[in-house]
C-alpha atoms as a PDB file:
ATOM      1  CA  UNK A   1      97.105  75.501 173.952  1.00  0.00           C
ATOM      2  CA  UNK A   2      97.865  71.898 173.882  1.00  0.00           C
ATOM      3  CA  UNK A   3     100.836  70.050 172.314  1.00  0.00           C
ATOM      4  CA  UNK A   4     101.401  66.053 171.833  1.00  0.00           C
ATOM      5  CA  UNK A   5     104.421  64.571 170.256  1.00  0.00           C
ATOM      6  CA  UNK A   6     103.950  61.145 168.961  1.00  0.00           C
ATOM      7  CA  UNK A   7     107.457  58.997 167.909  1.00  0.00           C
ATOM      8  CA  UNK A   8     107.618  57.247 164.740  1.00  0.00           C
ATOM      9  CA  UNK A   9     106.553  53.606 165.058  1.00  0.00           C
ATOM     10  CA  UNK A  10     108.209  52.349 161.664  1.00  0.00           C
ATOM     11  CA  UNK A  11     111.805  51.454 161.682  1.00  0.00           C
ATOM     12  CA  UNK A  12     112.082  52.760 158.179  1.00  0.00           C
ATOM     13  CA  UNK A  13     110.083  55.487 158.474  1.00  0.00           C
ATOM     14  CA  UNK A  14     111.932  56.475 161.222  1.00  0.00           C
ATOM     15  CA  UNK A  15     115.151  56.850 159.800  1.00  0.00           C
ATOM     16  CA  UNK A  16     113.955  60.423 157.843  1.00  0.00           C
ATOM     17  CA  UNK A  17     111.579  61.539 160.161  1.00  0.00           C
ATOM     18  CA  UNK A  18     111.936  62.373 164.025  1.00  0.00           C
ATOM     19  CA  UNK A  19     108.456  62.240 164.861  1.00  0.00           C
ATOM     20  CA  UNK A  20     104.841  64.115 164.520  1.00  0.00           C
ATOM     21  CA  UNK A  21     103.825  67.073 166.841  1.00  0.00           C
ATOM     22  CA  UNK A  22     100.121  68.229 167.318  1.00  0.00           C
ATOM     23  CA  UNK A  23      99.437  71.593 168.358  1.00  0.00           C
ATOM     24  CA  UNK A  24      95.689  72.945 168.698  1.00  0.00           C
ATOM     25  CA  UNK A  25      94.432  75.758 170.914  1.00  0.00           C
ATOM     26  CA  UNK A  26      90.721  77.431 170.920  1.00  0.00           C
ATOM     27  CA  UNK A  27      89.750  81.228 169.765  1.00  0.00           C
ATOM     28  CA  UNK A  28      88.662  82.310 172.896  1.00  0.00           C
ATOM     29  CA  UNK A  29      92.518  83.721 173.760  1.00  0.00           C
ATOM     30  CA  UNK A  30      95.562  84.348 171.761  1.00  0.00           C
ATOM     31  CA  UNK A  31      98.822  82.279 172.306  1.00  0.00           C
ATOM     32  CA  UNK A  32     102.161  83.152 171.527  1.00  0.00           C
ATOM     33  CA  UNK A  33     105.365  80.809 171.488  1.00  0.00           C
ATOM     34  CA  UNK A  34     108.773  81.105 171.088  1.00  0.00           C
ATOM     35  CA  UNK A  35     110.882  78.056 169.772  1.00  0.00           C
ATOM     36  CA  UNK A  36     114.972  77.693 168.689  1.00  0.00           C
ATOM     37  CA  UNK A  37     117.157  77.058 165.530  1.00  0.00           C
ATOM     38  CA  UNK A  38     117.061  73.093 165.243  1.00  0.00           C
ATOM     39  CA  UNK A  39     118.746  70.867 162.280  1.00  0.00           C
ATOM     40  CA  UNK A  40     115.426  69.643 161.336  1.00  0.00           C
ATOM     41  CA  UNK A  41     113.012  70.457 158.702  1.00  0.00           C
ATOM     42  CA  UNK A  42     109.293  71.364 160.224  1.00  0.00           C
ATOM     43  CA  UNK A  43     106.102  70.663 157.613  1.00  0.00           C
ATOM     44  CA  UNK A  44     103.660  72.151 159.453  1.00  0.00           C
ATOM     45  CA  UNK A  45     100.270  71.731 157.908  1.00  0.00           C
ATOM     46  CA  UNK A  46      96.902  73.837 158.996  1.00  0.00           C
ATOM     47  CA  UNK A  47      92.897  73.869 158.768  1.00  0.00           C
ATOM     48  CA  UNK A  48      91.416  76.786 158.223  1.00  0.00           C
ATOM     49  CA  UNK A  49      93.946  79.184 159.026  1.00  0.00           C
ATOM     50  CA  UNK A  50      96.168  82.286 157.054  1.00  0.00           C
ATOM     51  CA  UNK A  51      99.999  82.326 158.183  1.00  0.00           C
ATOM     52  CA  UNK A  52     101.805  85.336 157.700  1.00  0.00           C
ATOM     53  CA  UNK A  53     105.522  84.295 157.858  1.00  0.00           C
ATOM     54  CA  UNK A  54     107.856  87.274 158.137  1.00  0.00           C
ATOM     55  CA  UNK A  55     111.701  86.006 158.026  1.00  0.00           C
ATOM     56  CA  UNK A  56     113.883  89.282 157.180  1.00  0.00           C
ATOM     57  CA  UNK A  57     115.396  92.360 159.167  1.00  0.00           C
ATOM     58  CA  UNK A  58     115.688  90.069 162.283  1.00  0.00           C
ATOM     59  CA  UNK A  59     112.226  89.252 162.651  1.00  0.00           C
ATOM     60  CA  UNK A  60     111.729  85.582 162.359  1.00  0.00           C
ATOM     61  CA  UNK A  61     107.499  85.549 162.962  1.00  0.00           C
ATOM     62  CA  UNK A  62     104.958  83.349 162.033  1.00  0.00           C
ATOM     63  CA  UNK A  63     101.411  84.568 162.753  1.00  0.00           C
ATOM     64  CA  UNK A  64      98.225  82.828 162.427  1.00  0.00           C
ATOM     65  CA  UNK A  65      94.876  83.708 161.957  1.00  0.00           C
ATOM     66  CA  UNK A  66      91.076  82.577 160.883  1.00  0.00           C
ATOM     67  CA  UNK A  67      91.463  81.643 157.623  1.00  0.00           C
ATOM     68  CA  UNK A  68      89.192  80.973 154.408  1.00  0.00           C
ATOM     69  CA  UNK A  69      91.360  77.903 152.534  1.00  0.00           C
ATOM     70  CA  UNK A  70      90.458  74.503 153.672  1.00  0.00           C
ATOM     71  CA  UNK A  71      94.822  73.763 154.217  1.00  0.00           C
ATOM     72  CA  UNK A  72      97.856  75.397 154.048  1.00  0.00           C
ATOM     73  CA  UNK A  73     101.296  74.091 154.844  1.00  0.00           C
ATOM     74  CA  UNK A  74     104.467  75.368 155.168  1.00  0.00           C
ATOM     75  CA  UNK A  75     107.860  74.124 155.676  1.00  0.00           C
ATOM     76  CA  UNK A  76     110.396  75.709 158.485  1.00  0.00           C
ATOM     77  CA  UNK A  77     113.622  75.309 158.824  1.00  0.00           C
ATOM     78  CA  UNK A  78     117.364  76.605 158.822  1.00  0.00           C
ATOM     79  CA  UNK A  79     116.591  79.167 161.406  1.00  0.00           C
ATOM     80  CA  UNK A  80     119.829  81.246 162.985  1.00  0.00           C
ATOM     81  CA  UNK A  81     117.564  83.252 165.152  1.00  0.00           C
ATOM     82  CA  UNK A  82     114.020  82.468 167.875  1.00  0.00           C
ATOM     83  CA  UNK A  83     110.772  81.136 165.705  1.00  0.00           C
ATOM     84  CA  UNK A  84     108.089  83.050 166.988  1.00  0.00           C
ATOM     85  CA  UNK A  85     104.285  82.296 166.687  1.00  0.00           C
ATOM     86  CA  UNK A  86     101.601  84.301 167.573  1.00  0.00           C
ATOM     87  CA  UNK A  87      98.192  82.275 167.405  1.00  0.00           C
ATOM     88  CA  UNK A  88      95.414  84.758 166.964  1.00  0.00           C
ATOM     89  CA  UNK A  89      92.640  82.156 166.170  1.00  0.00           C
ATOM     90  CA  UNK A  90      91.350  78.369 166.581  1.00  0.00           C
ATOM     91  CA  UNK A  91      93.996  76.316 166.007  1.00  0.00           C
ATOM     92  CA  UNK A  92      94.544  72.425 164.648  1.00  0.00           C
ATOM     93  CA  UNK A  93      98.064  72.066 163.557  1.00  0.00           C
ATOM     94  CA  UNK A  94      99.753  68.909 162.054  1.00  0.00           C
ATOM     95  CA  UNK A  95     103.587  69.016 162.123  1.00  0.00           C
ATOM     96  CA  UNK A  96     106.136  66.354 160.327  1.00  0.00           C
ATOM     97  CA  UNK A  97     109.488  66.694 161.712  1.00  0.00           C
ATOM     98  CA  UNK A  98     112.468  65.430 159.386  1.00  0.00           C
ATOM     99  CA  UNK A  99     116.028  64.813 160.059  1.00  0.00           C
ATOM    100  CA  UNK A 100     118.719  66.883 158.530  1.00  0.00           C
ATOM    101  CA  UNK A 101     118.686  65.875 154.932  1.00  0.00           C
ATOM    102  CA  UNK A 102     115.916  63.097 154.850  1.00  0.00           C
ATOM    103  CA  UNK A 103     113.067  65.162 153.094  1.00  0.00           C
ATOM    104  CA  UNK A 104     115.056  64.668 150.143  1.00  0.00           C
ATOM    105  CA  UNK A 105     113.964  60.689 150.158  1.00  0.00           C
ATOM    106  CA  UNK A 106     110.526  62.441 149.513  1.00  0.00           C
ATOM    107  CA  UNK A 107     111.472  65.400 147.046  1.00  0.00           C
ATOM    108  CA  UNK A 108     113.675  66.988 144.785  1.00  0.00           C
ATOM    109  CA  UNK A 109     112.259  70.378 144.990  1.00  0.00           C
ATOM    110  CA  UNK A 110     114.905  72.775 145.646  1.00  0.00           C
ATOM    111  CA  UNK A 111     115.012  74.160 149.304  1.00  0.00           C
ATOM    112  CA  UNK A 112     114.138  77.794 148.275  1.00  0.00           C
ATOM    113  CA  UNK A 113     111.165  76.982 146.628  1.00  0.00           C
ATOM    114  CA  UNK A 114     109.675  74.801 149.348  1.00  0.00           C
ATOM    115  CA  UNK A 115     110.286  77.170 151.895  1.00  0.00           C
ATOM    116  CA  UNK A 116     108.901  80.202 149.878  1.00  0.00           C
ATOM    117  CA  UNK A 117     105.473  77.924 149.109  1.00  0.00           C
ATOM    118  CA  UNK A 118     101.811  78.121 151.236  1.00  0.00           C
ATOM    119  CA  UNK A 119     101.066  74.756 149.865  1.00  0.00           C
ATOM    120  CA  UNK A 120     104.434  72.872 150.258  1.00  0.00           C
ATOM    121  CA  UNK A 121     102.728  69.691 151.450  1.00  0.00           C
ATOM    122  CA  UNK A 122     100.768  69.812 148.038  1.00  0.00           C
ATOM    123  CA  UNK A 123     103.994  70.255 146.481  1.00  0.00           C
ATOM    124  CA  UNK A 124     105.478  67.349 147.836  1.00  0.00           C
ATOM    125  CA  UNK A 125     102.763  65.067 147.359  1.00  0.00           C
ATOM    126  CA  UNK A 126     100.911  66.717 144.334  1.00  0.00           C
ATOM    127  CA  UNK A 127      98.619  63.852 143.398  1.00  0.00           C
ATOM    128  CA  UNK A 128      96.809  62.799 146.685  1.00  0.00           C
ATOM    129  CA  UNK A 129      97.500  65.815 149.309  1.00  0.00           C
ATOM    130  CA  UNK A 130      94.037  66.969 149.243  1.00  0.00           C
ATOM    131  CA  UNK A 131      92.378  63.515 150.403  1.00  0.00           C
ATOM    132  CA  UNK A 132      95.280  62.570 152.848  1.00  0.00           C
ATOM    133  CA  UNK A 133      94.322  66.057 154.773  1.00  0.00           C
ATOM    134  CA  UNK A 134      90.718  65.727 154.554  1.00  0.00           C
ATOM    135  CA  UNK A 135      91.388  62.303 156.162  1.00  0.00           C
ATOM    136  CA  UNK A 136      93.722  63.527 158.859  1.00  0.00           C
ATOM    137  CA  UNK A 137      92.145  66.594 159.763  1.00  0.00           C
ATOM    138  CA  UNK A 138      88.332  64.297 160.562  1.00  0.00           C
ATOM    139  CA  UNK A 139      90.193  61.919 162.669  1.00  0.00           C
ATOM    140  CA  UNK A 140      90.318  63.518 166.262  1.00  0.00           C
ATOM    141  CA  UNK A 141      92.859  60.985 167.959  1.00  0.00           C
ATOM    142  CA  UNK A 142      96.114  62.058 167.721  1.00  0.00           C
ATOM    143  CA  UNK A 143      97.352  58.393 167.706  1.00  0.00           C
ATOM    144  CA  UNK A 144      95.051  57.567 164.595  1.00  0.00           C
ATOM    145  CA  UNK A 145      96.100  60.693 162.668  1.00  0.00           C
ATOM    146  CA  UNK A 146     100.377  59.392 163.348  1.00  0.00           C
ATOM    147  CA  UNK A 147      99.447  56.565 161.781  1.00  0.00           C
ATOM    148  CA  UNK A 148      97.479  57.673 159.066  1.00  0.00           C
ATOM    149  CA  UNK A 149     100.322  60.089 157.916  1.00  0.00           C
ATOM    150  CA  UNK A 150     102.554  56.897 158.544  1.00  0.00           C
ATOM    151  CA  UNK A 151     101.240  54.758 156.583  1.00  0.00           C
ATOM    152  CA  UNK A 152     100.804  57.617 154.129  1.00  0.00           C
ATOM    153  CA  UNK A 153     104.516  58.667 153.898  1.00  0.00           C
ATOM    154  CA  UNK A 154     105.781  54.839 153.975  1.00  0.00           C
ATOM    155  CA  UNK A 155     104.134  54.549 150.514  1.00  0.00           C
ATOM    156  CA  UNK A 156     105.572  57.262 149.149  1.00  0.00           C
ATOM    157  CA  UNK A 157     109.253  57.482 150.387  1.00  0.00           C
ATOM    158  CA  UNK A 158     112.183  56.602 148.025  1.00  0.00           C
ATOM    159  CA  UNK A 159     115.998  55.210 149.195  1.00  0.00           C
ATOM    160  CA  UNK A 160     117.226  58.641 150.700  1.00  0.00           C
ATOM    161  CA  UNK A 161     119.902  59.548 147.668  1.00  0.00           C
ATOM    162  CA  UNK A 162     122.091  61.901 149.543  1.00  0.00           C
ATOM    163  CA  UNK A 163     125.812  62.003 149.542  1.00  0.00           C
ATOM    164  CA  UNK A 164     128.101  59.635 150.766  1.00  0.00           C
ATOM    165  CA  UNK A 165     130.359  62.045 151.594  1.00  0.00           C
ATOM    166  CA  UNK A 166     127.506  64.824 153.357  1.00  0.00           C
ATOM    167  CA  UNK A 167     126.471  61.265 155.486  1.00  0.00           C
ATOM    168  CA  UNK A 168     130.282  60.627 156.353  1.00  0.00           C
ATOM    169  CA  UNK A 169     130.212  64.810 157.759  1.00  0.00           C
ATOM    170  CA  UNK A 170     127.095  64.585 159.043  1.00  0.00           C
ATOM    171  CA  UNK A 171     128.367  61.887 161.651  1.00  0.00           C
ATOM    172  CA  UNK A 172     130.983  63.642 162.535  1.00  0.00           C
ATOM    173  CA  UNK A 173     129.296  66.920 163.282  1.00  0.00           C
ATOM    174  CA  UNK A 174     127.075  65.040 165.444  1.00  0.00           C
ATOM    175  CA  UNK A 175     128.880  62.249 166.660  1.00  0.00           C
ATOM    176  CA  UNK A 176     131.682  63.903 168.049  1.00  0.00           C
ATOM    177  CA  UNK A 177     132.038  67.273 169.880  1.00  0.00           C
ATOM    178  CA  UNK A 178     130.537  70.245 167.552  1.00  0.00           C
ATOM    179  CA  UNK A 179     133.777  72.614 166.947  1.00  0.00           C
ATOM    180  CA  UNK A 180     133.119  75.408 164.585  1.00  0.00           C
ATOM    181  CA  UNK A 181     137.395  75.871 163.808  1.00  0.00           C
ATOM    182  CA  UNK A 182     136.895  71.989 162.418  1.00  0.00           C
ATOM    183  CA  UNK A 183     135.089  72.339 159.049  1.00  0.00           C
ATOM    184  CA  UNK A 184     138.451  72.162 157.402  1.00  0.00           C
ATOM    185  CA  UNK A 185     139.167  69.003 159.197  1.00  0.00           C
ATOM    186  CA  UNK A 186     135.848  67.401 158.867  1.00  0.00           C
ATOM    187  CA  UNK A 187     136.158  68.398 154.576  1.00  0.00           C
ATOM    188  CA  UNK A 188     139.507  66.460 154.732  1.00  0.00           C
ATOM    189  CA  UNK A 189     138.789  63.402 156.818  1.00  0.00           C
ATOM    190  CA  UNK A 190     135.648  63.007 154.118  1.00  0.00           C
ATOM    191  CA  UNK A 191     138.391  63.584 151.481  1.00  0.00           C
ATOM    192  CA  UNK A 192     137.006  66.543 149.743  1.00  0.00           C
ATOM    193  CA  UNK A 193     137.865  70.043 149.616  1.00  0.00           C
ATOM    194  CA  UNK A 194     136.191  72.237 151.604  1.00  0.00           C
ATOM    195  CA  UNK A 195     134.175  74.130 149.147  1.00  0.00           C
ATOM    196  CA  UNK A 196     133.060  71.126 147.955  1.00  0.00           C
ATOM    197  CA  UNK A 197     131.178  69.879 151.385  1.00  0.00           C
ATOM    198  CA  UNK A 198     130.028  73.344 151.523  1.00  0.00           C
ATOM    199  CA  UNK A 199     128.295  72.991 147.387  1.00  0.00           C
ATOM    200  CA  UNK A 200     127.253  69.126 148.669  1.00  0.00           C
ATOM    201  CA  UNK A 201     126.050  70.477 152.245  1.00  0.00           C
ATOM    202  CA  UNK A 202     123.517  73.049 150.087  1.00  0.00           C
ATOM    203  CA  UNK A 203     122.282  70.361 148.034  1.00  0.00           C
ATOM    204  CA  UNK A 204     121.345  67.806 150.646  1.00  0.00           C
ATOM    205  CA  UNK A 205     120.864  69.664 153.714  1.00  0.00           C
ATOM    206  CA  UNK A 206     120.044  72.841 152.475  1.00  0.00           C
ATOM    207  CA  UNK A 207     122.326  75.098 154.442  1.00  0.00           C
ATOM    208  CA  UNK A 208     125.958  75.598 154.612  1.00  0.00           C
ATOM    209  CA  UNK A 209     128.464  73.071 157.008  1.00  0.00           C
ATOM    210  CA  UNK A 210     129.257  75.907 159.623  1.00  0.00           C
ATOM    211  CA  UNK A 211     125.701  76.757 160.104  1.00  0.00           C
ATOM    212  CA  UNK A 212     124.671  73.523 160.783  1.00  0.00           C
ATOM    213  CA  UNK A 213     127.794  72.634 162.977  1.00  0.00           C
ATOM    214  CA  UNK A 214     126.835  76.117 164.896  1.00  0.00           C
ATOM    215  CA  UNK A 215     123.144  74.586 165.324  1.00  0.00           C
ATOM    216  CA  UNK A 216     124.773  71.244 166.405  1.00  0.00           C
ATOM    217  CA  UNK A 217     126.543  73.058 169.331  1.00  0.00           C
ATOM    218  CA  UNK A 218     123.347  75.471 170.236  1.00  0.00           C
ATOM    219  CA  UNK A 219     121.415  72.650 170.494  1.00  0.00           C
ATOM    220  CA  UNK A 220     123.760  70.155 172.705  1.00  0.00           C
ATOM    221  CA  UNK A 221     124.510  73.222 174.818  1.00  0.00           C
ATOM    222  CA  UNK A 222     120.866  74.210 175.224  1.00  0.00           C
ATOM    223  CA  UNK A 223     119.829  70.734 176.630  1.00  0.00           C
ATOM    224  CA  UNK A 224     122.515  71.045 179.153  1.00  0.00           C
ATOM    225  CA  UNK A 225     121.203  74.344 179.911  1.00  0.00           C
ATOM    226  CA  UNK A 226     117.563  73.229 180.789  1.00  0.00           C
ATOM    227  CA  UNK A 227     118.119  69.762 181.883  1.00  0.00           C
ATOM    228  CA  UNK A 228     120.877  69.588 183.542  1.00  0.00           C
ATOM    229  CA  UNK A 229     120.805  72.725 186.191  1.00  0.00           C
ATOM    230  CA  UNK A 230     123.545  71.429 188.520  1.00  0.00           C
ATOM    231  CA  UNK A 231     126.065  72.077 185.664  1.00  0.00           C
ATOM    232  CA  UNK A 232     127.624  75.053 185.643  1.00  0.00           C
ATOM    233  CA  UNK A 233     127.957  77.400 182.480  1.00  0.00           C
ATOM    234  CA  UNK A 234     131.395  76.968 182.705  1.00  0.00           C
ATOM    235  CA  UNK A 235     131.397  73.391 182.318  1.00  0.00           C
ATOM    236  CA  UNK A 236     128.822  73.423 179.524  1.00  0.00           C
ATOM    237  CA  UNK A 237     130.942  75.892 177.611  1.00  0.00           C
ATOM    238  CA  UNK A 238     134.065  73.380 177.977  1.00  0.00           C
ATOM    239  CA  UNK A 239     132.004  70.826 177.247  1.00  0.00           C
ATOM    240  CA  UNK A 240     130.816  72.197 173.746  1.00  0.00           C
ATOM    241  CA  UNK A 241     134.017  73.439 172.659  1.00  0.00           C
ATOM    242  CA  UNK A 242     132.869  77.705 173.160  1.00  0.00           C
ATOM    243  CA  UNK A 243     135.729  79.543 173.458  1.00  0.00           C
ATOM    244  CA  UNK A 244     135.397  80.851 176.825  1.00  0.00           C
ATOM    245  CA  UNK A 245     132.220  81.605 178.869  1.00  0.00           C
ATOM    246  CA  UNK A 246     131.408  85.213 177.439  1.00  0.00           C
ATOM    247  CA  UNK A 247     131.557  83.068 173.728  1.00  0.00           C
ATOM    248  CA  UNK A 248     129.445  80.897 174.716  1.00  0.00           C
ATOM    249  CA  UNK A 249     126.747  83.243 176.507  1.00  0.00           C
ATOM    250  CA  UNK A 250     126.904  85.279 173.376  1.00  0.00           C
ATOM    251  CA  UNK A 251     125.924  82.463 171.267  1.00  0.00           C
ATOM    252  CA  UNK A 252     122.997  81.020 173.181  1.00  0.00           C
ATOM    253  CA  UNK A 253     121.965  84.755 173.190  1.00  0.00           C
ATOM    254  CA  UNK A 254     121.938  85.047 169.959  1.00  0.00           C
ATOM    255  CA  UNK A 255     120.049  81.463 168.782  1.00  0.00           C
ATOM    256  CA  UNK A 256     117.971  82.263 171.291  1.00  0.00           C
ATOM    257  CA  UNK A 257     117.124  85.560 172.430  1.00  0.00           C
ATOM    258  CA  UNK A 258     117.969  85.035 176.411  1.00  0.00           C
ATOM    259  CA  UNK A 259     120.971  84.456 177.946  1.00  0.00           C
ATOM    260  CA  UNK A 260     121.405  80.815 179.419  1.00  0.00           C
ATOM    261  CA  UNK A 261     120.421  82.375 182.760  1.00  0.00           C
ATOM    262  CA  UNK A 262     117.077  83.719 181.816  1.00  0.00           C
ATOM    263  CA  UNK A 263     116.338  80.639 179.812  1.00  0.00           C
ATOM    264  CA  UNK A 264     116.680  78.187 182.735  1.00  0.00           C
ATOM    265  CA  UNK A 265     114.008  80.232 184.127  1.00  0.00           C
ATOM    266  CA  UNK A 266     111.556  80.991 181.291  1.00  0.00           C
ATOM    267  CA  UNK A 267     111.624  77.978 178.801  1.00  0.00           C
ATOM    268  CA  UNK A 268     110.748  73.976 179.025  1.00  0.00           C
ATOM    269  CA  UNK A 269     111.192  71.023 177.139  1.00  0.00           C
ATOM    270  CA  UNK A 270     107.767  69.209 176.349  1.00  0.00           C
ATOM    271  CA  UNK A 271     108.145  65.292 176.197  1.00  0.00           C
ATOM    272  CA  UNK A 272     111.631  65.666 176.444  1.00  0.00           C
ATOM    273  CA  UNK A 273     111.866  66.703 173.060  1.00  0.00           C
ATOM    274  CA  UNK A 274     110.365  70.396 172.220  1.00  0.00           C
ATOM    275  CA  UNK A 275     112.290  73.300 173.703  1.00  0.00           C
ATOM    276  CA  UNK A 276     109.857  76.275 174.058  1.00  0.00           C
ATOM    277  CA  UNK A 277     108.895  79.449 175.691  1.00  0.00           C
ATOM    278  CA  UNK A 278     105.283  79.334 176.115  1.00  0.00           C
ATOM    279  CA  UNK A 279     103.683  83.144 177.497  1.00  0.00           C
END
């Protein structure tokens, strides 16, 4: 299995979106990957493959097979538990990774209904999705296909309308030192009532403050764990504002799956950017 991130090149374009990630592997083995609850929004868009995505009773699997349909997206996101993917066929995957928020400067759609669809990147783009695919999936540099989708998604992104005051929390969730106690404080600094960030945080973001604060911290504390590995646990746990050390194990444990021990061992970051557990 190979993977290539490539990082926006547009200044604009890379306010929304945090870069495209390639992922192909052959049929002559299956591959399996584990990756972790992010604030981003993945589009990930296939050729020729079925994805059955089961996300209920704690299973949070995507599998893929040979399929018969020339493309299928799907969008993934808001995750609270390990993505896994088991690969059981060629694969030549196209992924568009957005920032918290910024696929609404592409789409109204409501969140539930682009995360329930097989064909969200039709539904985001109804009127030229077919020919944009044909034309990434026949280029076979990587670097050609980024900016073919760039020059795609330049033409057809709109000012991002979001919030003033869901911007305002959103830098302070991830400016400052994630606390999950601080919602209450973040809702009055941005001069709103709590329930009101938390109706405004499901329209723009598509998930509710605490769980994306939560994320905030797993995430900050995760990069610690596998790039830093002189610093102790109990430093990162100060350092991310856990409650103690047992808090703070228990929560990578359960965004991950491992304890920050095991995971220091078993997963990598790929070009410094994709945490994953490849078997």
């Amino acid at each position: 299995m190979k993977v290539e991130i490539i990082d926006i090149q547009h200044k604009l374009l890379s306010q929304y979106i945090q870069s495209f990630l390639f992922i192909s592997a052959s049929g002559a083995m299956s591959h399996a990957y584990t990756t972790f609850p992010n604030t981003n929004l993945c589009l990930a868009i296939y050729r020729s493959n079925n994805i059955d995505y089961i996300r209920e009773d704690g299973q949070n699997l995507c599998q893929i097979y040979q399929g018969t349909e020339l493309f299928k997206s799907r969008l993934y996101g808001f995750h609270d538990q390990p993505f896994n993917a088991r690969i059981q066929s060629s694969l030549d995957q196209i992924c568009i990774l957005f920032y918290p928020g910024a696929l609404r400067a592409f789409t109204n759609v409501p969140f539930d209904e682009l995360l329930a669809c097989e064909r969200v990147f039709d539904m985001i783009f109804p009127f030229s999705a077919t020919s944009v695919l044909e034309q990434l999936f026949t280029e076979t540099s990587n670097v050609l296909r980024a900016q073919t989708l760039e020059s795609f998604l330049l033409k057809r992104c709109s000012p991002l309308n979001a919030s003033p005051i869901v911007l305002n929390a959103l830098t302070e969730m991830t400016d400052k030192m994630p606390d999950q106690k601080k919602i209450d404080d973040i809702a009055k600094r941005c001069g709103v009532h709590p329930s009101t960030l938390y109706r405004l945080f499901l329209s723009d973001i598509g998930q509710s403050p605490k769980t994306f604060l939560n994320t905030v911290r797993f995430r900050k504390a995760l990069r610690h764990v596998l790039t830093d590995e002189k610093n102790s646990f109990t430093n990162i746990t100060y350092q991310n504002s856990f409650y103690d050390q047992p808090h703070f194990i228990k929560e990578i444990k359960r965004f991950s799956g491992y304890s920050p021990a095991q995971l220091r061992k078993i997963a990598s970051i790929e070009q410094q950017q994709l945490a994953w557990i490849v078997r």
